[in-house]
PDB file of N, CA and C in Angstrom:
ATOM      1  N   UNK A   1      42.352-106.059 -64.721  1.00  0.00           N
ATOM      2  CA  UNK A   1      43.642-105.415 -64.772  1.00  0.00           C
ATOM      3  C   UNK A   1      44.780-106.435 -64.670  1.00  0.00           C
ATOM      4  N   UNK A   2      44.637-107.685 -63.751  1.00  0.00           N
ATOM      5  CA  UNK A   2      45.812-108.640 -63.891  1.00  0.00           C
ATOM      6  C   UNK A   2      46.134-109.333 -64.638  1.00  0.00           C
ATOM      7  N   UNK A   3      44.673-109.294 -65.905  1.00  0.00           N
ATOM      8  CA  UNK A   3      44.978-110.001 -66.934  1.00  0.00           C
ATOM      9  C   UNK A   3      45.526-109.049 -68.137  1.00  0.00           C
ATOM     10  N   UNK A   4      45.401-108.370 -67.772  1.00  0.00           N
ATOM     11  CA  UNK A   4      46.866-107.391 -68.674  1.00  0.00           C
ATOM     12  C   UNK A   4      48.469-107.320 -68.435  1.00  0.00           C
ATOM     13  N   UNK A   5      48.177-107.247 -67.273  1.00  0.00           N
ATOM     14  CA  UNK A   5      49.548-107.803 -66.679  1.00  0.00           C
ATOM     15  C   UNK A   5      50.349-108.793 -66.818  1.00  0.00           C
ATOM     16  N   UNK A   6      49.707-109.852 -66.838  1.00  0.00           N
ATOM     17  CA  UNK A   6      50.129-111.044 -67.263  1.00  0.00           C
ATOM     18  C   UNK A   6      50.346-111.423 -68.527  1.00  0.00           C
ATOM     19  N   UNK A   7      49.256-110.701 -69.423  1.00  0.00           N
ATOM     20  CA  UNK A   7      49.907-110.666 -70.958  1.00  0.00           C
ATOM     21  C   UNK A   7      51.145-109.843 -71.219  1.00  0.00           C
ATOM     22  N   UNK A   8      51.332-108.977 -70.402  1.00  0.00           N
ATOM     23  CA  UNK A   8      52.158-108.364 -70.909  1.00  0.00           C
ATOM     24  C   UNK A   8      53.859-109.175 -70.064  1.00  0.00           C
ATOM     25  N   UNK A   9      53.259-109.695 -69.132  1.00  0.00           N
ATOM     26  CA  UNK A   9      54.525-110.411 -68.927  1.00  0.00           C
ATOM     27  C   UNK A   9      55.179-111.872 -70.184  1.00  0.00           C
ATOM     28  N   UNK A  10      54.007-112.321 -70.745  1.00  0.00           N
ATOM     29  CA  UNK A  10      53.621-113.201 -71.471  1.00  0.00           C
ATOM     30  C   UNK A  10      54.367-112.529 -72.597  1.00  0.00           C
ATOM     31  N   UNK A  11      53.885-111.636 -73.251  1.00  0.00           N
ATOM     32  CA  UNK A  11      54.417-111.124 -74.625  1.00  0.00           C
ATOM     33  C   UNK A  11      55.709-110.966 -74.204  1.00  0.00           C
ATOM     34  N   UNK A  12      56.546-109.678 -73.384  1.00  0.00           N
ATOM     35  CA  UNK A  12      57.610-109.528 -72.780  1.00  0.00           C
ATOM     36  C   UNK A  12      58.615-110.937 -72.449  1.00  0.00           C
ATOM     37  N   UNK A  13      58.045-111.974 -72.298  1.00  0.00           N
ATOM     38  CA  UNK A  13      59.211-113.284 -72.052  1.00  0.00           C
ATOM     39  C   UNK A  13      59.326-114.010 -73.705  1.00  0.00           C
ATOM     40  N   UNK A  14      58.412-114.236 -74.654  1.00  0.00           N
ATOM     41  CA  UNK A  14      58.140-114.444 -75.673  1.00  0.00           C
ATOM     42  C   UNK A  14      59.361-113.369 -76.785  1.00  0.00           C
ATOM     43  N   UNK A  15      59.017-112.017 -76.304  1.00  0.00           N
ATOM     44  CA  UNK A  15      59.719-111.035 -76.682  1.00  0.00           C
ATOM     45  C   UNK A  15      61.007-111.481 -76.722  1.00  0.00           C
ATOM     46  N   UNK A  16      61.657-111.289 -75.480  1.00  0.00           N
ATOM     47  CA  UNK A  16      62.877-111.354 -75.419  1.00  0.00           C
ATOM     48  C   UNK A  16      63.156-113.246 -75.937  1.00  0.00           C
ATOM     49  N   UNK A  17      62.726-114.098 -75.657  1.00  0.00           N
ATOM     50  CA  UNK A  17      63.096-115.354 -76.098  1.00  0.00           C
ATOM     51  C   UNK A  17      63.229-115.410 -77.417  1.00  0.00           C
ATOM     52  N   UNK A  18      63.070-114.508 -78.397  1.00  0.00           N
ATOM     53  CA  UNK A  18      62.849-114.461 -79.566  1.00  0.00           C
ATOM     54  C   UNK A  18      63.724-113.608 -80.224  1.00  0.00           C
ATOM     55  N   UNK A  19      64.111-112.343 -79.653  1.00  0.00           N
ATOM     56  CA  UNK A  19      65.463-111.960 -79.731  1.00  0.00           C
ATOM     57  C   UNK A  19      66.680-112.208 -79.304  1.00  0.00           C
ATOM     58  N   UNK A  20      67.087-113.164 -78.090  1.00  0.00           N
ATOM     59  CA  UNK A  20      67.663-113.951 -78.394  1.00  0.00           C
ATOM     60  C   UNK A  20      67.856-114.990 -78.674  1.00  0.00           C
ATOM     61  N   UNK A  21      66.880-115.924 -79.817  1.00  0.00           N
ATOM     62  CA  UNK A  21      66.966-117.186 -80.664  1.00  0.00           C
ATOM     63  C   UNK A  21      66.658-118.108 -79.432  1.00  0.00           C
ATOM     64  N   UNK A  22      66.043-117.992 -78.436  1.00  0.00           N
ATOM     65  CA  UNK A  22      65.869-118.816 -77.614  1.00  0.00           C
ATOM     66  C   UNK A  22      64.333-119.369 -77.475  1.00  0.00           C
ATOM     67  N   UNK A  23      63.365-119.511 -78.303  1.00  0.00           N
ATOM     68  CA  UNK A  23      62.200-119.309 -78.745  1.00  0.00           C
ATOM     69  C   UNK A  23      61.675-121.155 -78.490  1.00  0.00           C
ATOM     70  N   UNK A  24      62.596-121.810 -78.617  1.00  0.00           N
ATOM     71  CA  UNK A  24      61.957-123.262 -78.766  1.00  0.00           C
ATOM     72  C   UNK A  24      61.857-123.386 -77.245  1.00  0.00           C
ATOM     73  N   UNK A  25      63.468-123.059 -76.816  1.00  0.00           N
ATOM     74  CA  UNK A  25      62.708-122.917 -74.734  1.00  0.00           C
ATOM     75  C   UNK A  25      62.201-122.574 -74.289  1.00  0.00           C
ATOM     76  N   UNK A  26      61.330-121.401 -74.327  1.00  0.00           N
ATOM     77  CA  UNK A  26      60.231-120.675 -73.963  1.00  0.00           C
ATOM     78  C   UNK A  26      59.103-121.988 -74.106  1.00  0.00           C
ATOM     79  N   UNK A  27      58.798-122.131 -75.641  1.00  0.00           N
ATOM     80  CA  UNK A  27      57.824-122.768 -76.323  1.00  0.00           C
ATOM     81  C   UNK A  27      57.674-124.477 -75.340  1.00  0.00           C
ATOM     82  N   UNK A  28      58.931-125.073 -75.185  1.00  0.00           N
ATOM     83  CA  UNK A  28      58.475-125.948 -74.595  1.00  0.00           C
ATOM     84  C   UNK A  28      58.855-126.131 -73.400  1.00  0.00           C
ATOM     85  N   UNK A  29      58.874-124.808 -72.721  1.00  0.00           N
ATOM     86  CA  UNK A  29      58.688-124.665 -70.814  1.00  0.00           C
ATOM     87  C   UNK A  29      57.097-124.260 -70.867  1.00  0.00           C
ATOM     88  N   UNK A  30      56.623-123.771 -72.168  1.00  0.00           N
ATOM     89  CA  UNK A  30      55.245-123.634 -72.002  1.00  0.00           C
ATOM     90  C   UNK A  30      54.804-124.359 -71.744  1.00  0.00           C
ATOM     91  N   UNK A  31      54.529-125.660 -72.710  1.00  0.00           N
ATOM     92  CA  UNK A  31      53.722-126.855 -73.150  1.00  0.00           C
ATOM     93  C   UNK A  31      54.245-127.980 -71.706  1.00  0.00           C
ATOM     94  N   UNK A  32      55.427-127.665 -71.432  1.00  0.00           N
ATOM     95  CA  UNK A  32      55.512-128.496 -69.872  1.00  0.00           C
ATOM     96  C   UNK A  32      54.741-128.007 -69.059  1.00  0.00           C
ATOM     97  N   UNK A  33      54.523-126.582 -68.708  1.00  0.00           N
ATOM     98  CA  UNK A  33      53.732-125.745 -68.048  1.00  0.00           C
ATOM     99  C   UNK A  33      52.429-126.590 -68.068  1.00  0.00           C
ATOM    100  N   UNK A  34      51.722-126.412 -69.086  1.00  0.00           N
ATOM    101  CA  UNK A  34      50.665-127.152 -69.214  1.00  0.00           C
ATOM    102  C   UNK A  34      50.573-127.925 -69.508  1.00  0.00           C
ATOM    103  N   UNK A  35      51.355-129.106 -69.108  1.00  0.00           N
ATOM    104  CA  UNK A  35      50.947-130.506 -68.964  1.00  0.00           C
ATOM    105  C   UNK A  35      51.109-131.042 -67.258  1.00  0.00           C
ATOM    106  N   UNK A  36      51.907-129.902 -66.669  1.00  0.00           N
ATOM    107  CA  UNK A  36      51.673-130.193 -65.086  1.00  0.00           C
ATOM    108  C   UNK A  36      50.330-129.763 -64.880  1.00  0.00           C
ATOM    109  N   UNK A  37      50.016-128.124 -65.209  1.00  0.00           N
ATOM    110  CA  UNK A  37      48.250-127.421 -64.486  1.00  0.00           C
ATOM    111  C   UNK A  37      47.332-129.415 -64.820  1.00  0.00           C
ATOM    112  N   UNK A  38      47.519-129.608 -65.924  1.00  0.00           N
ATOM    113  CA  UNK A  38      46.316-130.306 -66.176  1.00  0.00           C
ATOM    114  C   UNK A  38      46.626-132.121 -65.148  1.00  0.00           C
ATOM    115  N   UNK A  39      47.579-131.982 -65.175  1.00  0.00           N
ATOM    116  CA  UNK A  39      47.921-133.227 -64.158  1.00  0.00           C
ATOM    117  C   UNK A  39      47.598-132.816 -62.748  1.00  0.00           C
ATOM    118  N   UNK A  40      48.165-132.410 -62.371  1.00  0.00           N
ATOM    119  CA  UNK A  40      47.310-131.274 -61.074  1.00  0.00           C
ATOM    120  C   UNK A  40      45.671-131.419 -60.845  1.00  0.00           C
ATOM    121  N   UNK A  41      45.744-130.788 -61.998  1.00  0.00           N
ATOM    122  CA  UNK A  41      44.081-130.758 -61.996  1.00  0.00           C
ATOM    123  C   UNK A  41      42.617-131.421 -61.976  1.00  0.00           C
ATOM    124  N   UNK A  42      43.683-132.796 -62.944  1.00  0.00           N
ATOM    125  CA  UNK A  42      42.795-134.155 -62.689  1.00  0.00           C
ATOM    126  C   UNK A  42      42.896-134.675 -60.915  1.00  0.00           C
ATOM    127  N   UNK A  43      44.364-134.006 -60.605  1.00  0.00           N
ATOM    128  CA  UNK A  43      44.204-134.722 -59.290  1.00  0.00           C
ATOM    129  C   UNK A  43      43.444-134.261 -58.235  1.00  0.00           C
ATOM    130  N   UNK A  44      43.346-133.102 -58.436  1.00  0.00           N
ATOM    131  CA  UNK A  44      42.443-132.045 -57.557  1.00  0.00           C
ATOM    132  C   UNK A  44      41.118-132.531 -57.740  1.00  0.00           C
ATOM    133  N   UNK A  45      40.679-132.614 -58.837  1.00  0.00           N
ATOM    134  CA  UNK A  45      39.858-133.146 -59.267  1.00  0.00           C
ATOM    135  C   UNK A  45      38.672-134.470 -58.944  1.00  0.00           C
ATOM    136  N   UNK A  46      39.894-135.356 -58.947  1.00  0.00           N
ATOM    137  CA  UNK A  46      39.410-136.881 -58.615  1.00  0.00           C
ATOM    138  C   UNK A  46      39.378-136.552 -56.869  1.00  0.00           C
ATOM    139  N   UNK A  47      40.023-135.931 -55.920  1.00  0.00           N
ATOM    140  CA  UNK A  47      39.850-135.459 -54.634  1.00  0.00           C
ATOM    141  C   UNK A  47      38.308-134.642 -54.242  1.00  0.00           C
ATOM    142  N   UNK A  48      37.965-133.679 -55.086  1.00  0.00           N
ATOM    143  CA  UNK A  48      36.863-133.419 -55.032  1.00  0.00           C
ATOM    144  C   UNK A  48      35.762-133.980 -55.354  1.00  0.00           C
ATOM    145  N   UNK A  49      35.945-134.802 -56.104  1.00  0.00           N
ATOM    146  CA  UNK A  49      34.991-135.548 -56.674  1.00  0.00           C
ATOM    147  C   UNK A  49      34.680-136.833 -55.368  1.00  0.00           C
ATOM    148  N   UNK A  50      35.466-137.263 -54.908  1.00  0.00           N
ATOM    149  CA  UNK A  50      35.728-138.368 -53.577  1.00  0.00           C
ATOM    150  C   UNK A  50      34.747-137.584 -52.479  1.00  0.00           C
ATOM    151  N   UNK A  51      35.573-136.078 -52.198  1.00  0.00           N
ATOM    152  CA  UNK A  51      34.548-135.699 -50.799  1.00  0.00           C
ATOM    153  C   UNK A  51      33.185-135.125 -50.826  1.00  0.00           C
ATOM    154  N   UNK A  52      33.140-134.798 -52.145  1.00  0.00           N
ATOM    155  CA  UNK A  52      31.602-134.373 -52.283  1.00  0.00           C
ATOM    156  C   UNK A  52      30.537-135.573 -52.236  1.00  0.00           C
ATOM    157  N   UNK A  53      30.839-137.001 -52.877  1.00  0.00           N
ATOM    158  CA  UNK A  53      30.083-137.835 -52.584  1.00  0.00           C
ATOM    159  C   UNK A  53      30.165-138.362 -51.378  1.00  0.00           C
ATOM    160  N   UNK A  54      31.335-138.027 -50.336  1.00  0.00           N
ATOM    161  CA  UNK A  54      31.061-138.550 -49.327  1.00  0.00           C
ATOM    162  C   UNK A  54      29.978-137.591 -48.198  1.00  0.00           C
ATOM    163  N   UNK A  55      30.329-136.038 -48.711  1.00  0.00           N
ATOM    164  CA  UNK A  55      29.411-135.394 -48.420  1.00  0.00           C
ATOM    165  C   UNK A  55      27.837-135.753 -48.819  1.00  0.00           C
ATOM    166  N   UNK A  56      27.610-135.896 -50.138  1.00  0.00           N
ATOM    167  CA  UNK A  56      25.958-136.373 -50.535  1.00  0.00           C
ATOM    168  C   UNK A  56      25.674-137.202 -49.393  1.00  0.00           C
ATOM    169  N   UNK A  57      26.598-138.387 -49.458  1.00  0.00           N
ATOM    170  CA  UNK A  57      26.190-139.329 -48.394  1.00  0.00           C
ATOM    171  C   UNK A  57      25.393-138.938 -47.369  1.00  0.00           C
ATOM    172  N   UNK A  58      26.361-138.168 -46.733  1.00  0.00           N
ATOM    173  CA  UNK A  58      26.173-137.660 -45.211  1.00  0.00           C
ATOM    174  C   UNK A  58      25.156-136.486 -45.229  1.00  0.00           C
ATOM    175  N   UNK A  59      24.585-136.323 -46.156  1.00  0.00           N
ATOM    176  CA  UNK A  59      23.477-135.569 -46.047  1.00  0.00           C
ATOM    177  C   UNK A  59      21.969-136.279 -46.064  1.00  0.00           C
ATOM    178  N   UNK A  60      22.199-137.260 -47.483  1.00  0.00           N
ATOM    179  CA  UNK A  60      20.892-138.001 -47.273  1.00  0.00           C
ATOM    180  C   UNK A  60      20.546-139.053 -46.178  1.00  0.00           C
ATOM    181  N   UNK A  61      22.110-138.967 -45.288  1.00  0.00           N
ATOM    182  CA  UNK A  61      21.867-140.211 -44.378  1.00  0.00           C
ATOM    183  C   UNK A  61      21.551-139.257 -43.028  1.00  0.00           C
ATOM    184  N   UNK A  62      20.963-137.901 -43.279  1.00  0.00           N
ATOM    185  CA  UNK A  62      21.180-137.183 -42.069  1.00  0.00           C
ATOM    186  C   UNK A  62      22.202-137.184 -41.124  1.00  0.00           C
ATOM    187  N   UNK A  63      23.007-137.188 -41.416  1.00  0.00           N
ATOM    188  CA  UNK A  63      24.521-137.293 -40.434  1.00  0.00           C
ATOM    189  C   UNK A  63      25.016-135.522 -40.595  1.00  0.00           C
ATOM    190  N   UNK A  64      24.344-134.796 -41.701  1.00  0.00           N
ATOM    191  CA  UNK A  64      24.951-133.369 -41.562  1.00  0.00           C
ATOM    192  C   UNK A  64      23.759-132.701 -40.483  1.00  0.00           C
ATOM    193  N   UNK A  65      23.087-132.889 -40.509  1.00  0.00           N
ATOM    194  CA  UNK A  65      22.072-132.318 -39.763  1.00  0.00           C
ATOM    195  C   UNK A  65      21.913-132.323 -38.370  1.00  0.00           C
ATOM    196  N   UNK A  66      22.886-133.318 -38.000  1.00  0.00           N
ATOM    197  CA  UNK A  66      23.213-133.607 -36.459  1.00  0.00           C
ATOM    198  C   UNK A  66      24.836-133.275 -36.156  1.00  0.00           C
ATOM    199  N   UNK A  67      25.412-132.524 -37.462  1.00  0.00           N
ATOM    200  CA  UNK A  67      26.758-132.589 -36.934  1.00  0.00           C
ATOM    201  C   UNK A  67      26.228-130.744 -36.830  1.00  0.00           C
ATOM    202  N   UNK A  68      25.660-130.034 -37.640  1.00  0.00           N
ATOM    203  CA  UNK A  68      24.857-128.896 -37.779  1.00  0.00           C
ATOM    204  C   UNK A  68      24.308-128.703 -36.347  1.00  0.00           C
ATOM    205  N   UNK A  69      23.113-129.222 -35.727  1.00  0.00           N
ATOM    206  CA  UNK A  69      22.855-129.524 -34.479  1.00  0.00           C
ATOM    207  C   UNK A  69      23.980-129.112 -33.313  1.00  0.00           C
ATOM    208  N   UNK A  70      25.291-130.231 -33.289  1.00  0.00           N
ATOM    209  CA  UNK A  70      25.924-130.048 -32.530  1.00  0.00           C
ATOM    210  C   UNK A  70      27.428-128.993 -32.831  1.00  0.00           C
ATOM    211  N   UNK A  71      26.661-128.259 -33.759  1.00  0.00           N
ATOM    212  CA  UNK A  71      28.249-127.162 -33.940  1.00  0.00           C
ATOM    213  C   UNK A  71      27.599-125.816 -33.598  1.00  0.00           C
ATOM    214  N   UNK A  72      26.087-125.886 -33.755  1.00  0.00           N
ATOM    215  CA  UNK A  72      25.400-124.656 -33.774  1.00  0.00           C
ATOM    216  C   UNK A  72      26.004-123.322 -32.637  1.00  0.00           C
ATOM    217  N   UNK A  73      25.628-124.303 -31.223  1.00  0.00           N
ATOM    218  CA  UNK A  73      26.255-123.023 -30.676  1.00  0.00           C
ATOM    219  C   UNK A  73      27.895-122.229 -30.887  1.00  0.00           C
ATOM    220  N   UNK A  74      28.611-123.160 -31.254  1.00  0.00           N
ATOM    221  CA  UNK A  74      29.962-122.606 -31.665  1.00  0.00           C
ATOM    222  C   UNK A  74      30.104-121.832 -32.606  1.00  0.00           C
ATOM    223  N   UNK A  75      29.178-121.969 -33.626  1.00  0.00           N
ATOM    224  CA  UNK A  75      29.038-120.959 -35.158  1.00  0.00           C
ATOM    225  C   UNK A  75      28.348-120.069 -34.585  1.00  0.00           C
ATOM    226  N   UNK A  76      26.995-120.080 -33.594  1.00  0.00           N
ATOM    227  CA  UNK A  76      26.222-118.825 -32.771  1.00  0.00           C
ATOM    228  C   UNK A  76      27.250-117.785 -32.106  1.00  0.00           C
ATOM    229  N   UNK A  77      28.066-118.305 -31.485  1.00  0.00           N
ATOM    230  CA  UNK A  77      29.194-117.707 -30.586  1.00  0.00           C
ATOM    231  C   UNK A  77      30.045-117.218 -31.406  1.00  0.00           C
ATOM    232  N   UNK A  78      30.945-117.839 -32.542  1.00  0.00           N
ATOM    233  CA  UNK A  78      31.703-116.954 -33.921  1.00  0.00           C
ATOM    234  C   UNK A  78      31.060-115.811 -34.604  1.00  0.00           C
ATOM    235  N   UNK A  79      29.689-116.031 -34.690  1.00  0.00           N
ATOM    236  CA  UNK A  79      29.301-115.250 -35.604  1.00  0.00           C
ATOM    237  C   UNK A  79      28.445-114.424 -34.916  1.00  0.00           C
ATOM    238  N   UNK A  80      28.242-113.549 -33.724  1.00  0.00           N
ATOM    239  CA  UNK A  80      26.880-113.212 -33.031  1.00  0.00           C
ATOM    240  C   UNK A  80      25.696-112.030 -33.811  1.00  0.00           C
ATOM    241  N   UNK A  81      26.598-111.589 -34.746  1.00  0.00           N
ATOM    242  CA  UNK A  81      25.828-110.757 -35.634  1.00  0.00           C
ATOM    243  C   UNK A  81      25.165-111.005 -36.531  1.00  0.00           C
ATOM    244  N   UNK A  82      25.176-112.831 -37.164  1.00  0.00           N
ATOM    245  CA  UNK A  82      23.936-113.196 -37.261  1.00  0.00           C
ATOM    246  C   UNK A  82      23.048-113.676 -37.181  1.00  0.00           C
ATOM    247  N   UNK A  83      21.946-112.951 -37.460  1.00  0.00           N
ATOM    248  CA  UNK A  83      20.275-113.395 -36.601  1.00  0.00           C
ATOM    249  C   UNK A  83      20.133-114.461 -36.679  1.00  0.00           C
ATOM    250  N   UNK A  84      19.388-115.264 -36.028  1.00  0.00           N
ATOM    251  CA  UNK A  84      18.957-116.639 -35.910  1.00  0.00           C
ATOM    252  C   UNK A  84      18.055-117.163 -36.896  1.00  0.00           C
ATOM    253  N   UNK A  85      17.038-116.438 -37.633  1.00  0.00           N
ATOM    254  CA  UNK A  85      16.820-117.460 -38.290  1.00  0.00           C
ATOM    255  C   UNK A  85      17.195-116.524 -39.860  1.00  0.00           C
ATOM    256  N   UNK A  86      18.259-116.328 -39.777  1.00  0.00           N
ATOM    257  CA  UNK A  86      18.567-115.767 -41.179  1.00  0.00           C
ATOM    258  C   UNK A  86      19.137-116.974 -41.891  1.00  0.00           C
ATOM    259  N   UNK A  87      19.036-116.747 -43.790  1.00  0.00           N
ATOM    260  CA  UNK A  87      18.379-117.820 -44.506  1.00  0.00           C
ATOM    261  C   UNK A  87      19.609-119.144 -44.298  1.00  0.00           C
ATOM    262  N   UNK A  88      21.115-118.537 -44.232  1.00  0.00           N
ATOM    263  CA  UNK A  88      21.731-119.978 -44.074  1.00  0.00           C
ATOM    264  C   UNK A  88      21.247-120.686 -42.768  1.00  0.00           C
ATOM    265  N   UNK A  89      21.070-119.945 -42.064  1.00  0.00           N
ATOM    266  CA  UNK A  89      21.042-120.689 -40.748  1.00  0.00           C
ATOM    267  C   UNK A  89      19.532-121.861 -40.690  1.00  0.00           C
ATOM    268  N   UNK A  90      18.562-121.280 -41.830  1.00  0.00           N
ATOM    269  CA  UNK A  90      17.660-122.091 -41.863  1.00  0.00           C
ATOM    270  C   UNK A  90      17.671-123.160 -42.374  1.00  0.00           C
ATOM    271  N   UNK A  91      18.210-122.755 -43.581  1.00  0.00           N
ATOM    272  CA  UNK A  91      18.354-124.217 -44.350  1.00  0.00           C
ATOM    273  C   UNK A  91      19.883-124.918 -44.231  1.00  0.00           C
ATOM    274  N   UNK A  92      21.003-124.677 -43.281  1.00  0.00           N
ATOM    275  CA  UNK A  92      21.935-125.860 -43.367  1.00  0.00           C
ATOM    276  C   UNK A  92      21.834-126.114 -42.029  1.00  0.00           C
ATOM    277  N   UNK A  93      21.358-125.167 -41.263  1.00  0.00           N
ATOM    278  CA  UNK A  93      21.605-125.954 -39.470  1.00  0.00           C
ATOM    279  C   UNK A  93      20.290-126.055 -38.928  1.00  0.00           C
ATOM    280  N   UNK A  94      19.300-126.516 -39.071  1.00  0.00           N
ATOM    281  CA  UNK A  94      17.789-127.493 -38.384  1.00  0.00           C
ATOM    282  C   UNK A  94      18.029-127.206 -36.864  1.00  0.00           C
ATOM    283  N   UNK A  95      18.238-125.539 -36.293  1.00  0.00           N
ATOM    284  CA  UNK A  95      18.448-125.920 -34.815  1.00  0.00           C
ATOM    285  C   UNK A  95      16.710-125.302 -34.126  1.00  0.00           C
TER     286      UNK A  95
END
């Protein structure tokens, strides 16, 4: 449903930019539009890309498995409704 919405805000600004001869500003507040998302995006990007390998790291070096270890009871205490050895709890926290 929001993606109707949004077209129709889309057609509706297009619309009117076009009845009043204002059509090239629309057109290139677009194309600026999307040349920030994608600059953004590489940057988001190259950030995720940084903590996930620092995550791999810290997994094959067992360093998550002891930080898992020592958070357990605090996630036990947040969460008491679930069971202990239900399936996340098996395979990311080794308690």
């Amino acid at each position: 449903m929001i993606h109707l919405i949004w077209l129709g805000m889309i057609v509706i600004g297009f619309g009117f930019a076009a009845f009043n001869g204002n059509i090239e500003v629309v057109t290139k507040a677009a194309f600026d539009g999307a040349q920030t998302g994608v600059t953004v995006s590489f940057g988001l990007i190259s950030i995720l890309v940084f903590w996930l390998g620092l995550m791999r790291l810290a997994e094959d070096s067992g360093l998550l498995g002891k930080v898992a270890k020592l958070l357990g009871p605090i996630v036990r205490f947040l969460f008491p409704d679930v069971p202990k050895n239900h399936p996340p709890w098996v395979t990311s926290c080794p308690i």
